[in-house]
N, C-alpha and C. Protein backbone atom coordinates (compact mmCIF):
# COMPACT_ATOMS: atom_id res chain seq x y z
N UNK A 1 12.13 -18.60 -2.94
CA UNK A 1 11.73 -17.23 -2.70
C UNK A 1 10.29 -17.07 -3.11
N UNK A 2 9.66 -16.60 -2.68
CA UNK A 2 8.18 -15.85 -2.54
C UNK A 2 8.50 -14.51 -3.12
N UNK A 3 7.79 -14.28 -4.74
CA UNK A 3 7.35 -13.23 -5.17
C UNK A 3 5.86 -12.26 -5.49
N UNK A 4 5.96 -11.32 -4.87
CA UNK A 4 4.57 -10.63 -5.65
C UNK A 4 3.67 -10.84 -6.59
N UNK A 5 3.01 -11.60 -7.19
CA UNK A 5 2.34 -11.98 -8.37
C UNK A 5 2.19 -11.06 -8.99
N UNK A 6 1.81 -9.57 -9.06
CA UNK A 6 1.55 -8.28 -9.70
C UNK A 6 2.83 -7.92 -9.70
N UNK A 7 3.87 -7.27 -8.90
CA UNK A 7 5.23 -6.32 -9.15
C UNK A 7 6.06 -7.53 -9.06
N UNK A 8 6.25 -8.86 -9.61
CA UNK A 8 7.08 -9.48 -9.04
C UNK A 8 8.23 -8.90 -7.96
N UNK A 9 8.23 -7.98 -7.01
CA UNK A 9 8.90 -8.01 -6.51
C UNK A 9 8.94 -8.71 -5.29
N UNK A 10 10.33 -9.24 -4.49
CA UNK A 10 10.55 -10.58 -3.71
C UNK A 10 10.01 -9.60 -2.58
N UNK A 11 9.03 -10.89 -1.96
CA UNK A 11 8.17 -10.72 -0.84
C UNK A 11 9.12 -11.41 0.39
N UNK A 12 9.34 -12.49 0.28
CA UNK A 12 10.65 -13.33 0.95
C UNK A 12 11.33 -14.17 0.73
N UNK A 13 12.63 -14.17 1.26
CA UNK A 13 13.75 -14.81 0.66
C UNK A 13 13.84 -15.68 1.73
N UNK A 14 14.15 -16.95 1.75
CA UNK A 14 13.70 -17.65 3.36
C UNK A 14 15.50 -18.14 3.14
N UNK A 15 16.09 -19.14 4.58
CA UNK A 15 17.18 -19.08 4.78
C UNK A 15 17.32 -20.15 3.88
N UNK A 16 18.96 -20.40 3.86
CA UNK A 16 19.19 -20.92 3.08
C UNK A 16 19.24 -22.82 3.46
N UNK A 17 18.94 -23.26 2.60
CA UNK A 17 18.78 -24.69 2.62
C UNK A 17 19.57 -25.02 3.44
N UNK A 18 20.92 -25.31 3.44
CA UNK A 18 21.37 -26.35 4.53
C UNK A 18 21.40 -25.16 5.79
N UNK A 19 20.86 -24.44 5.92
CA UNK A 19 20.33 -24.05 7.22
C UNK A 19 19.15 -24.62 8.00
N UNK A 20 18.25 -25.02 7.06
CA UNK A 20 16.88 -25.68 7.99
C UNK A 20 17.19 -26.56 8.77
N UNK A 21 17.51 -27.71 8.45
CA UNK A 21 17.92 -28.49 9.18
C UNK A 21 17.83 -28.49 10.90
N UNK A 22 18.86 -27.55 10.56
CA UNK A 22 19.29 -26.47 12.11
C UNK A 22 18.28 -25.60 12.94
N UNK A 23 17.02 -24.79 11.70
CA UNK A 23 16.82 -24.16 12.65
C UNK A 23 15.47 -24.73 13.13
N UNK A 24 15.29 -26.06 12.26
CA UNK A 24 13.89 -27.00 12.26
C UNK A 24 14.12 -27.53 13.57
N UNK A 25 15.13 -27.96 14.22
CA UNK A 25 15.71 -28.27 15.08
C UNK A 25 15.65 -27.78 16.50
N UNK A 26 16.08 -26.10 16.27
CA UNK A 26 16.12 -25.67 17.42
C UNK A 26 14.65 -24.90 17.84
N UNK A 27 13.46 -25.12 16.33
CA UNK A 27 12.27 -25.01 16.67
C UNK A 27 11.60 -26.15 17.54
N UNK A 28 11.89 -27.35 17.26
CA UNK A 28 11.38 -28.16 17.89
C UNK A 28 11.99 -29.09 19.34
N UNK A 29 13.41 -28.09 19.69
CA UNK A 29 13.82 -28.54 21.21
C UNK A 29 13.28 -27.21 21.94
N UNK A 30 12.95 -25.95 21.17
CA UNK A 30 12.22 -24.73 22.09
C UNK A 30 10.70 -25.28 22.40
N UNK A 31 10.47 -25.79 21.26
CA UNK A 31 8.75 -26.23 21.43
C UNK A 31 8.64 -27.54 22.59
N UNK A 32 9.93 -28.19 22.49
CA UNK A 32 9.39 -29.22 23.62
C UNK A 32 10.08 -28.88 25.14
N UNK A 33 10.49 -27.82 25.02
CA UNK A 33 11.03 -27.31 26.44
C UNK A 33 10.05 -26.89 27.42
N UNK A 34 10.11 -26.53 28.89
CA UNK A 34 9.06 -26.28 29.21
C UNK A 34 9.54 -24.89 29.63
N UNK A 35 7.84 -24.12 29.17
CA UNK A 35 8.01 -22.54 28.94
C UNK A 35 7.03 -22.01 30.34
N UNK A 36 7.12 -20.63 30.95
CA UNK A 36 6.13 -20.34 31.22
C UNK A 36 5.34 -19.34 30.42
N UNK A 37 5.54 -19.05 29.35
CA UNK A 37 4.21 -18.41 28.47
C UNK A 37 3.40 -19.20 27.86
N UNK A 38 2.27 -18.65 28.05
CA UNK A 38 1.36 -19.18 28.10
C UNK A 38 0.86 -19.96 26.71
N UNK A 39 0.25 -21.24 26.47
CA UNK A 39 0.49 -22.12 25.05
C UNK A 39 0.12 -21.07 24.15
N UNK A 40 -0.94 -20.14 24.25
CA UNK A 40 -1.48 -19.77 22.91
C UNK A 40 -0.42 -18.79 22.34
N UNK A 41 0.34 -18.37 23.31
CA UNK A 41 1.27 -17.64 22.84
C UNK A 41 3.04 -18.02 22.67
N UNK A 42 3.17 -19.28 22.77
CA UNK A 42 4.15 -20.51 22.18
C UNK A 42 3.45 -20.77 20.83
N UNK A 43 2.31 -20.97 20.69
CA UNK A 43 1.62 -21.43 19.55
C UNK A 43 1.78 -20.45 18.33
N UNK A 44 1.73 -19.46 18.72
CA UNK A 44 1.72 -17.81 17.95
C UNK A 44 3.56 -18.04 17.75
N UNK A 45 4.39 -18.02 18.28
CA UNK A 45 5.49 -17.86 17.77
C UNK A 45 5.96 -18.73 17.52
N UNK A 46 5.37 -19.86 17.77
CA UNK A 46 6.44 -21.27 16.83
C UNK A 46 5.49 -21.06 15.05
N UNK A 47 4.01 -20.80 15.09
CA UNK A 47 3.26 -20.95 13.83
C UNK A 47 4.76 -19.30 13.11
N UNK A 48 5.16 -18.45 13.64
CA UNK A 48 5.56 -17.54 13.00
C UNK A 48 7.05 -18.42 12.56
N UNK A 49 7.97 -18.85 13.81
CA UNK A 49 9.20 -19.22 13.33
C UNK A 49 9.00 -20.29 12.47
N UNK A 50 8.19 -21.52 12.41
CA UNK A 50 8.09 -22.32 11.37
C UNK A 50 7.84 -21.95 9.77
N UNK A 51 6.68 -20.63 10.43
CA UNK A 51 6.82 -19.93 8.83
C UNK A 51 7.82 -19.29 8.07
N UNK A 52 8.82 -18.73 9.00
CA UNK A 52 9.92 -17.94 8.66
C UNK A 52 11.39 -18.83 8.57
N UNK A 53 11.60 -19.85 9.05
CA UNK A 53 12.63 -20.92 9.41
C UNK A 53 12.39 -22.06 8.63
N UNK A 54 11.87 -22.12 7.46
CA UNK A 54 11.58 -23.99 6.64
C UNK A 54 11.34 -23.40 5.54
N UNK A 55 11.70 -24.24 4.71
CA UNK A 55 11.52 -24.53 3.33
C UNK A 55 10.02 -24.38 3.14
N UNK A 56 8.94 -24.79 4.04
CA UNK A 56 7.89 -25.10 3.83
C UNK A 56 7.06 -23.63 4.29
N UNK A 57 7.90 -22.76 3.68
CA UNK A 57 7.11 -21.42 4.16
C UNK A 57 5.74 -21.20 3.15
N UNK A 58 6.17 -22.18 1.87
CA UNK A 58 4.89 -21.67 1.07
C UNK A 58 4.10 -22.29 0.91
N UNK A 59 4.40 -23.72 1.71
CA UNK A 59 3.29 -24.54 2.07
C UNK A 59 2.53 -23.75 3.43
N UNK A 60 1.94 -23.17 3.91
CA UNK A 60 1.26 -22.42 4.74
C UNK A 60 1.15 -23.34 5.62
N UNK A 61 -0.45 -24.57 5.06
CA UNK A 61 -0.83 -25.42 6.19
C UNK A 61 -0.01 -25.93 7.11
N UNK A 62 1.23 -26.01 7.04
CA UNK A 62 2.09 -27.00 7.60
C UNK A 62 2.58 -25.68 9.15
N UNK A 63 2.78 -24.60 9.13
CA UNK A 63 3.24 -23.66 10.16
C UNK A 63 1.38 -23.49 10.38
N UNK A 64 0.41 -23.83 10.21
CA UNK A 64 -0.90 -23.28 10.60
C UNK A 64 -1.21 -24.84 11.58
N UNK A 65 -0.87 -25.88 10.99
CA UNK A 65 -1.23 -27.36 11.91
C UNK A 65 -0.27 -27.38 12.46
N UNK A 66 1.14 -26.82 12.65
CA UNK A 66 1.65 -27.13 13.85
C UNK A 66 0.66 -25.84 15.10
N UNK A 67 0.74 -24.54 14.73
CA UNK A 67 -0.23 -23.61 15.51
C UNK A 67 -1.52 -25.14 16.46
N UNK A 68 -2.42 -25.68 15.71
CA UNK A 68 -3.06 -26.06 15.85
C UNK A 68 -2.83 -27.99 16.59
N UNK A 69 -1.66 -28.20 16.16
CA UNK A 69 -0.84 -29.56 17.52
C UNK A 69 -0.72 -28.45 18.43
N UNK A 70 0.09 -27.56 18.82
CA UNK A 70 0.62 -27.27 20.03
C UNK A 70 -1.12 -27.31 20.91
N UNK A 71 -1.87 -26.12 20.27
CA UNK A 71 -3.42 -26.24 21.07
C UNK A 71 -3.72 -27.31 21.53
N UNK A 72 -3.90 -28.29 20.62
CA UNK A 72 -4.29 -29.26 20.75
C UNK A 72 -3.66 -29.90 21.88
N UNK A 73 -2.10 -30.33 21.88
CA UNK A 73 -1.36 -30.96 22.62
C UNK A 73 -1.29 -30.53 24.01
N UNK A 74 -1.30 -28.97 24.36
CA UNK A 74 -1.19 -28.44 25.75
C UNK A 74 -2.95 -27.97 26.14
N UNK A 75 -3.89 -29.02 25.78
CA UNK A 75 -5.24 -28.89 26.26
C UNK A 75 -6.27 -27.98 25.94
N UNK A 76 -5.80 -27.00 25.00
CA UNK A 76 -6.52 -26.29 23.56
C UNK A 76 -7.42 -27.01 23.01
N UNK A 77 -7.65 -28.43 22.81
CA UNK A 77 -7.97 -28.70 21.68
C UNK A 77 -9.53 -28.91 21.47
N UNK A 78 -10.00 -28.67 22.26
CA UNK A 78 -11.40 -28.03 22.03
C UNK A 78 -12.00 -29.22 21.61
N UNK A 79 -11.25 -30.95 21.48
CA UNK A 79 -11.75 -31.87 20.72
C UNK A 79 -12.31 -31.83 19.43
N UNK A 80 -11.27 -30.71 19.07
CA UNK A 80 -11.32 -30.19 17.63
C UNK A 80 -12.55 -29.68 16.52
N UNK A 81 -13.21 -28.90 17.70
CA UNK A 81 -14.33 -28.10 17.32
C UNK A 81 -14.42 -26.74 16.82
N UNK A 82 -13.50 -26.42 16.59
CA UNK A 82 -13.04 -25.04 16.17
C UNK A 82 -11.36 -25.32 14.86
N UNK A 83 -11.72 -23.94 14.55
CA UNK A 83 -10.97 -23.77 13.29
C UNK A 83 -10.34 -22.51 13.52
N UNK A 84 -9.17 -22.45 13.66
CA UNK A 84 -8.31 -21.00 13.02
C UNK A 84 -8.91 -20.19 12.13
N UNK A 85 -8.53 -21.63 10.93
CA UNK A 85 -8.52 -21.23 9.25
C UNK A 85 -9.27 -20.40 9.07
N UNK A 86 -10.81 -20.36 9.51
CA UNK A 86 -11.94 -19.22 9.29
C UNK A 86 -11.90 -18.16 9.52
N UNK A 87 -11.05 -17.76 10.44
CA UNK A 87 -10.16 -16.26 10.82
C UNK A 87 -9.14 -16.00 9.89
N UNK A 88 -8.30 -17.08 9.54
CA UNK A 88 -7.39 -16.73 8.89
C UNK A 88 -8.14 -16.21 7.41
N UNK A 89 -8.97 -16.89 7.07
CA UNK A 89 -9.78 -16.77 5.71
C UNK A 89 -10.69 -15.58 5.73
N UNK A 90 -11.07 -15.12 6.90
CA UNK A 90 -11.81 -13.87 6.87
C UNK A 90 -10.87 -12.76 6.52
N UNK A 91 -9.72 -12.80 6.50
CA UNK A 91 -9.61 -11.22 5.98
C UNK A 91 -8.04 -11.57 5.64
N UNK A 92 -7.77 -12.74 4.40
CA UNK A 92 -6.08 -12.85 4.17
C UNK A 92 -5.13 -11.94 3.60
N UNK A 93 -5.58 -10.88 3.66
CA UNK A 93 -4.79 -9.70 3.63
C UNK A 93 -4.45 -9.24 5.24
N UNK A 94 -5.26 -9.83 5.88
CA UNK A 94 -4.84 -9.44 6.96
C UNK A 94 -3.42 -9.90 7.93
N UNK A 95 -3.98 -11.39 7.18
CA UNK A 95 -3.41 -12.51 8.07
C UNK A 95 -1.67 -12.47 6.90
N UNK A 96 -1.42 -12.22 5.92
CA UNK A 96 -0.29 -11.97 5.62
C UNK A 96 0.68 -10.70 6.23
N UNK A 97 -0.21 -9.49 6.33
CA UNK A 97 -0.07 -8.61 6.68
C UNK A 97 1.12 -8.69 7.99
N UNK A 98 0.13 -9.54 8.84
CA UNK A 98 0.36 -10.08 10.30
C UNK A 98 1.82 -10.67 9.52
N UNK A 99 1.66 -11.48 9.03
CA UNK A 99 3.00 -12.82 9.39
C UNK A 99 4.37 -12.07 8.88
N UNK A 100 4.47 -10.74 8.00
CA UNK A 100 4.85 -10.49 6.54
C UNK A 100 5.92 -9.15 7.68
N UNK A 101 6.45 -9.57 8.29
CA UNK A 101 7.24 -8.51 9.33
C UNK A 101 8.57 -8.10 9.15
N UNK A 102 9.07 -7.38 10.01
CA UNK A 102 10.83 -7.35 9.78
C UNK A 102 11.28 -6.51 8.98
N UNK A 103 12.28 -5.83 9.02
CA UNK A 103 12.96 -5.24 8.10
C UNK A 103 13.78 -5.27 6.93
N UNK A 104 13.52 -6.68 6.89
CA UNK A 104 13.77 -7.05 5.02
C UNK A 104 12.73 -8.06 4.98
N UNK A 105 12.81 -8.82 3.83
CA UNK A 105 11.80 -9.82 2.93
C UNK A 105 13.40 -10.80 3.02
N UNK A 106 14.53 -10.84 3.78
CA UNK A 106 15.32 -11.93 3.59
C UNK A 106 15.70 -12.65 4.66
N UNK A 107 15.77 -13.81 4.95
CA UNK A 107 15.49 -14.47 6.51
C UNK A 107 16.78 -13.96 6.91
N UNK A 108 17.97 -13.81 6.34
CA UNK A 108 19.22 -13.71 6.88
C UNK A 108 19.42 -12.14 7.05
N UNK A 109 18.58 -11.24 7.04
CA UNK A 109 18.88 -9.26 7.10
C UNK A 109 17.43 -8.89 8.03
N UNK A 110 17.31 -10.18 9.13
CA UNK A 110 16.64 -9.32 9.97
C UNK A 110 14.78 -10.18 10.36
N UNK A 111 14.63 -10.69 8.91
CA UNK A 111 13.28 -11.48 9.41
C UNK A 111 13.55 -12.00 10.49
N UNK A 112 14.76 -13.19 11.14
CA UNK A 112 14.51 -13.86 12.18
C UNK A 112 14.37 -13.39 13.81
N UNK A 113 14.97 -12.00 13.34
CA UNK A 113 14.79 -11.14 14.45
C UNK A 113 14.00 -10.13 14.58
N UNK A 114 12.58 -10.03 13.82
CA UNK A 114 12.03 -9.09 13.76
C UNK A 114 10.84 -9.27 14.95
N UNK A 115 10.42 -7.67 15.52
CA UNK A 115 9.53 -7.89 15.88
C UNK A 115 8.08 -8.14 15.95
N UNK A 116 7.74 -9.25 16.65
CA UNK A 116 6.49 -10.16 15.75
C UNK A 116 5.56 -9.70 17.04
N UNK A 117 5.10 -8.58 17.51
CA UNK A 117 3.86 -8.29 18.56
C UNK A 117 2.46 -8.13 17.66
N UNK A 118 3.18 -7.57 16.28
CA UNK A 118 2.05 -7.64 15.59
C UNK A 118 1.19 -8.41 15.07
N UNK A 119 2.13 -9.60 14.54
CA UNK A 119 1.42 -11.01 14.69
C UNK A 119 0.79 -11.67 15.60
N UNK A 120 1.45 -11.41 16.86
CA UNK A 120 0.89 -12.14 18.02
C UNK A 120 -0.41 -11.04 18.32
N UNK A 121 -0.35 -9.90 18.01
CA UNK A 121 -1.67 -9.16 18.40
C UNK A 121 -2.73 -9.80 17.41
N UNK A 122 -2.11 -9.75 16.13
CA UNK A 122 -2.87 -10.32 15.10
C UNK A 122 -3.62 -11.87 15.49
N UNK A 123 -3.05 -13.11 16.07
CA UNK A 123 -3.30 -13.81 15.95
C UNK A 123 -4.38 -14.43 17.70
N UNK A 124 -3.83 -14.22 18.15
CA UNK A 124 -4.49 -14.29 19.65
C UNK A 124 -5.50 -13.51 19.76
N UNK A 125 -6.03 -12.87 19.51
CA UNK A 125 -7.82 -12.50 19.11
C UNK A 125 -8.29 -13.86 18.62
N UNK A 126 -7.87 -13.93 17.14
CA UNK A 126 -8.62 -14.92 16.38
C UNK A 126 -8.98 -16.19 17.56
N UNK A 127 -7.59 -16.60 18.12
CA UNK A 127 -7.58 -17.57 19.07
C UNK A 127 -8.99 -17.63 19.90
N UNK A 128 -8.81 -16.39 20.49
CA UNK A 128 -10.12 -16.15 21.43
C UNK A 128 -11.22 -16.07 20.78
N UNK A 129 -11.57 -15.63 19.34
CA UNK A 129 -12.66 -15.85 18.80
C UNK A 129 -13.01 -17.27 18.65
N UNK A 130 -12.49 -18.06 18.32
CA UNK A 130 -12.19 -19.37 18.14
C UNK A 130 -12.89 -20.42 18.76
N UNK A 131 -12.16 -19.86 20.24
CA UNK A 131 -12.64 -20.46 21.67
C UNK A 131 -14.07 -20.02 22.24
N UNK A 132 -14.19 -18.86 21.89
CA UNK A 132 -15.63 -17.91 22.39
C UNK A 132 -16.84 -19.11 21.54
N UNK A 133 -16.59 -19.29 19.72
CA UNK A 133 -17.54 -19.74 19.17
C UNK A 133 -18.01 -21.36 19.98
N UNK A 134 -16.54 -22.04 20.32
CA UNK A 134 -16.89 -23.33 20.91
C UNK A 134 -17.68 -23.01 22.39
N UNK A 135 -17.67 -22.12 22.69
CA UNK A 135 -17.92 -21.76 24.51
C UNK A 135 -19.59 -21.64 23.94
N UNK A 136 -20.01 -20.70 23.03
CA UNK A 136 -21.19 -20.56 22.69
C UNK A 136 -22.12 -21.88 22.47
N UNK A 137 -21.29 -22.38 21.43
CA UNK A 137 -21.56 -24.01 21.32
C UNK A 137 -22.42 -25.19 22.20
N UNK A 138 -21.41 -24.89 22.98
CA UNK A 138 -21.26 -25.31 24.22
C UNK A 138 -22.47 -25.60 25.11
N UNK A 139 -22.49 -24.03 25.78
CA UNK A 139 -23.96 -23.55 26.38
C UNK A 139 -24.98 -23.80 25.27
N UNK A 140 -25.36 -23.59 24.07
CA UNK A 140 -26.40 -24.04 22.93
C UNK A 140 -26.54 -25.47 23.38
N UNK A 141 -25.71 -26.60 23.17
CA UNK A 141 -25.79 -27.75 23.15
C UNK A 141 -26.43 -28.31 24.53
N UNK A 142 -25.81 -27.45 25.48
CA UNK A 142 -26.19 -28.00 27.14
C UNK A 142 -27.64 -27.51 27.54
N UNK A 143 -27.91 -26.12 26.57
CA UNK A 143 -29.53 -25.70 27.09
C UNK A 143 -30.39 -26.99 25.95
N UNK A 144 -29.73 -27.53 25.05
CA UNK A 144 -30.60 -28.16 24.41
C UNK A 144 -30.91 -29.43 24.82
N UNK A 145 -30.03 -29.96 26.04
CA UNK A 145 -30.32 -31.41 26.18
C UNK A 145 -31.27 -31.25 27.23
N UNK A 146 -31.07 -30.04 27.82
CA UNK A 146 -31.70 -29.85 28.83
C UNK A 146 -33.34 -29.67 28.87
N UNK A 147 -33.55 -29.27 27.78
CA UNK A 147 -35.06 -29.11 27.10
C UNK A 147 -35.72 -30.09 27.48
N UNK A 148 -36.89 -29.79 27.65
CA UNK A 148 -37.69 -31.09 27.52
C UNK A 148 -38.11 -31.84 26.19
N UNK A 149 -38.04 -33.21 25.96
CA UNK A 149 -38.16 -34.01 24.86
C UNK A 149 -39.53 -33.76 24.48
N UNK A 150 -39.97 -33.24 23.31
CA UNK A 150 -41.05 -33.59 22.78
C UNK A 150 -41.65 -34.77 21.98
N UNK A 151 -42.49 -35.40 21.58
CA UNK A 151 -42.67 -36.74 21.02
C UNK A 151 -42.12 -36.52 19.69
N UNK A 152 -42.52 -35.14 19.32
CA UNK A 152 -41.85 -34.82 17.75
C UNK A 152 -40.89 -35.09 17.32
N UNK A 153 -39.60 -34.94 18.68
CA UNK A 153 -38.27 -34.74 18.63
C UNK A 153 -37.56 -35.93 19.02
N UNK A 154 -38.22 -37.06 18.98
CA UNK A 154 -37.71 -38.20 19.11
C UNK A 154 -38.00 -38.80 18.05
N UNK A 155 -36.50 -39.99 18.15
CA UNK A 155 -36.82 -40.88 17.06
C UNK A 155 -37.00 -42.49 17.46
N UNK A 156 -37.43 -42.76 16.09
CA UNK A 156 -38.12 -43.61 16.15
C UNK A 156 -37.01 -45.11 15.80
N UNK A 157 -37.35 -46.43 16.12
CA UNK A 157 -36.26 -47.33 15.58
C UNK A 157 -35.52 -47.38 14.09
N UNK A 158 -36.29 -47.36 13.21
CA UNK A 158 -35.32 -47.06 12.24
C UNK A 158 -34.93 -45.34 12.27
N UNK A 159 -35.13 -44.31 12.44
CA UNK A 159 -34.95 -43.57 12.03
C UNK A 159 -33.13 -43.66 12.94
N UNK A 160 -33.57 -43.94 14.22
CA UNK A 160 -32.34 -43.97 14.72
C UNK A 160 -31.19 -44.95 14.17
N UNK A 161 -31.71 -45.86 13.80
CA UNK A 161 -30.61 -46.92 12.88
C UNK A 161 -29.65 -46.42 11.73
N UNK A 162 -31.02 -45.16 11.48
CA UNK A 162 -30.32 -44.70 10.18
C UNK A 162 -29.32 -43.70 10.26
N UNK A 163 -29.61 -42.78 11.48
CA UNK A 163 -28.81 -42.26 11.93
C UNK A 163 -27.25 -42.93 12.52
N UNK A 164 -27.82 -43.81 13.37
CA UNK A 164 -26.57 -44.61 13.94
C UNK A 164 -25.65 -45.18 12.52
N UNK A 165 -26.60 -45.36 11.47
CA UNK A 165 -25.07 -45.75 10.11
C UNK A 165 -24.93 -44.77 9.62
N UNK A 166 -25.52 -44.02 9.56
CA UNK A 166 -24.74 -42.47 8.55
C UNK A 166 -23.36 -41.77 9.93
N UNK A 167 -23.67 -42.59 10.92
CA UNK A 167 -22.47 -41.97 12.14
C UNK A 167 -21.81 -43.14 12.02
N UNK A 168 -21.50 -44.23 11.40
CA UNK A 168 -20.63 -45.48 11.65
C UNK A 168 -20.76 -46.10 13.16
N UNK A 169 -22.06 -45.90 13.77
CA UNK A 169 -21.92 -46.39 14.92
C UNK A 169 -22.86 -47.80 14.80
């Protein structure tokens, strides 16, 4: 159980142990089924049911890197140039706020059936912020190759060597 640090009072009661098993299960034959909604929003409700359905609710990272396999796996993955976490970290009152739903704090009186639009409103922005910063990126990087080389801006044999070992290349 997850308590309040100030009122200890229980924030959530997650299901009971020899339940995971089961519902770890039927998270991961929904996740490999084929859906037509759209990934970022498979991504948004498996990161919620993993949080709400496992033992590992208070391990966070673990329901935030699966969020971030599914992207990855259904062509999200931006070649892993972008970060959630920095959304999530900009405002974690927010981002609990979001996940923290339902009409009890106990997985078995209603969390598993609660409605989660708020999360998914919550979280699919960030998504798109996410994607917007790599898109920016992007165009930055492509007007820059595009530049013309100045002599300044080249390097020289060692300098490039040195570069090429600080990159393991």
């Amino acid at each position: 159980m997850i308590r309040n640090s100030r009122t200890n009072e229980i924030v959530y009661l997650p299901p009971e142990a020899s339940a995971v098993p089961r519902l770890m299960a039927e998270l991961a034959l929904w996740l490999n089924a084929k859906s037509d909604l759209p990934v970022p929003l498979c991504a948004a409700i498996a990161h919620y049911s993993c949080d709400h359905s496992s033992v590992l609710r208070r391990e966070r990272p673990y329901s935030r890197l699966l969020t971030t396999l599914i992207l990855h796996r259904d062509g999200y993955g931006m070649n892993g140039i972008y970060s959630l976490e920095e959304y999530y970290a900009k405002d974690l009152s927010a981002y609990y706020g979001a996940i923290s739903v339902g009409p009890s704090h106990n997985y078995h009186l209603g969390r598993a059936e609660a409605d989660i639009a708020g999360w998914i409103a919550y979280l699919l922005p960030g998504m798109a912020e996410a994607f917007e910063r790599v898109h920016a990126h992007a165009k930055k990087s492509a007007a820059l190759a595009k530049a013309p080389k100045s002599p300044a801006n080249r390097l020289n044999v060692k300098e490039a060597h040195c570069l090429g070992s600080v990159h393991g290349c």
